[in-house]
Protein backbone atom coordinates (compact mmCIF):
# COMPACT_ATOMS: atom_id res chain seq x y z
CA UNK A 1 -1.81 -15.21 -24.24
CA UNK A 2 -4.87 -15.46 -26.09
CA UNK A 3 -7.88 -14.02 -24.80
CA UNK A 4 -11.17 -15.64 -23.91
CA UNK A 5 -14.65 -14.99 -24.84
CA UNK A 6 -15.88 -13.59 -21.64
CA UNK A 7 -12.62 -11.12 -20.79
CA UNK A 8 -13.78 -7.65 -21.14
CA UNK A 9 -12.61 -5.37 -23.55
CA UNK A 10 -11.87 -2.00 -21.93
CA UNK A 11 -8.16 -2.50 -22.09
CA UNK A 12 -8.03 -3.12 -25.91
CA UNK A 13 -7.17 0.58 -27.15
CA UNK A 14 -6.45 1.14 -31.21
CA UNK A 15 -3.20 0.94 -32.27
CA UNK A 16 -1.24 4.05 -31.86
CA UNK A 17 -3.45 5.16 -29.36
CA UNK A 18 -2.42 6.10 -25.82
CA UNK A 19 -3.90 4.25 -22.90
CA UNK A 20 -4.30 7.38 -20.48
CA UNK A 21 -2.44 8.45 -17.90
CA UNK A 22 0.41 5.93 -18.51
CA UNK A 23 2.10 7.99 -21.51
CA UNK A 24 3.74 11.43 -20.94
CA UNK A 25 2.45 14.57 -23.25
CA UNK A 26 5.72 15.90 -24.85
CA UNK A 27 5.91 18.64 -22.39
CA UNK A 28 6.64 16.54 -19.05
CA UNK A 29 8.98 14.54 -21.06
CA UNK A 30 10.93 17.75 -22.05
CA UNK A 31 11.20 19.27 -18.74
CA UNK A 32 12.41 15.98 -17.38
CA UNK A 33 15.03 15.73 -20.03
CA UNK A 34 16.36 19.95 -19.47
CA UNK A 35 15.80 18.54 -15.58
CA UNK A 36 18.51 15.48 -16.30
CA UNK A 37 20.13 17.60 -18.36
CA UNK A 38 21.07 20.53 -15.84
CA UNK A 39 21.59 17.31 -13.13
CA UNK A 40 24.46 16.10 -15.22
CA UNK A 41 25.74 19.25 -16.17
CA UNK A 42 25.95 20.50 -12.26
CA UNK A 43 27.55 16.74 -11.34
CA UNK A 44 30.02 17.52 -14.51
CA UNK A 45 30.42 20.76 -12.77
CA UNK A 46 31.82 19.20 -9.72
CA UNK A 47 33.96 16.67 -10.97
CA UNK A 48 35.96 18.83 -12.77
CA UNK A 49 36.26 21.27 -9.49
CA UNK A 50 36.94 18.06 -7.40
CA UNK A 51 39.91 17.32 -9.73
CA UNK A 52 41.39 20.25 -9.73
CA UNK A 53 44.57 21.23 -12.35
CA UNK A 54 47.96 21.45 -11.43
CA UNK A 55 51.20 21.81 -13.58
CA UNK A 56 50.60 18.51 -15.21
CA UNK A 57 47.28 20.03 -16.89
CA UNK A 58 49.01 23.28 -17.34
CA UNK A 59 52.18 21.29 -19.62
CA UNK A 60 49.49 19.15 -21.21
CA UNK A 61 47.75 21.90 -22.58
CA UNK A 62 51.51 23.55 -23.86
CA UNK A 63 52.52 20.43 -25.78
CA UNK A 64 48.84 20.09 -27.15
CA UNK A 65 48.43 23.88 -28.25
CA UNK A 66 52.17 23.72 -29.95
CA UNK A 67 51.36 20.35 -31.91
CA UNK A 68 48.42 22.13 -32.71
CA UNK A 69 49.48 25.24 -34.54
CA UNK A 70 52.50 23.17 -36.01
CA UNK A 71 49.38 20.96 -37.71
CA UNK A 72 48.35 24.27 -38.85
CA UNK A 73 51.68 25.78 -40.21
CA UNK A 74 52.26 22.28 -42.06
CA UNK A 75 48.54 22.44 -43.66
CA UNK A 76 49.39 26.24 -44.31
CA UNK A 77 52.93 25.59 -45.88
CA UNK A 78 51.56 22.59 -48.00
CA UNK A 79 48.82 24.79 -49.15
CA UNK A 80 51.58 27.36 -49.97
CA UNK A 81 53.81 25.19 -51.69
């Protein structure tokens, strides 16, 4: 709201000035960002052993990895032609 007359003004800081302890220097923000960063990449981690592959994953990645190079002889033969 608006502020009265007799309400001190020690909280009134300048704009683009940080009030103290409440803001984090660019340093403890950066380690807690690598920090969240390895977290996720460790849970990733163990997802992907949790899951597991089989022969499903193993024909998946056949039938990918042929339509891929046949993209790649079509762009090459085009190219050629």
């Amino acid at each position: 709201g608006i502020p009265s007359m007799n309400q001190a003004k020690d909280g009134i800081v300048s704009v683009g000035q940080p009030k103290g302890d409440e803001y984090k220097d660019r340093q403890e923000l950066e380690s807690e960002r690598r920090a969240d960063e390895e977290e996720l990449a460790q849970q990733y981690e163990l997802i992907i052993q949790e899951c597991g592959h089989g022969r499903f994953q193993w024909a998946l990645f056949f039938v990918l990895g042929m339509a891929l190079m046949a993209d790649g002889v079509e762009v090459f033969v085009v190219g050629f032609v």
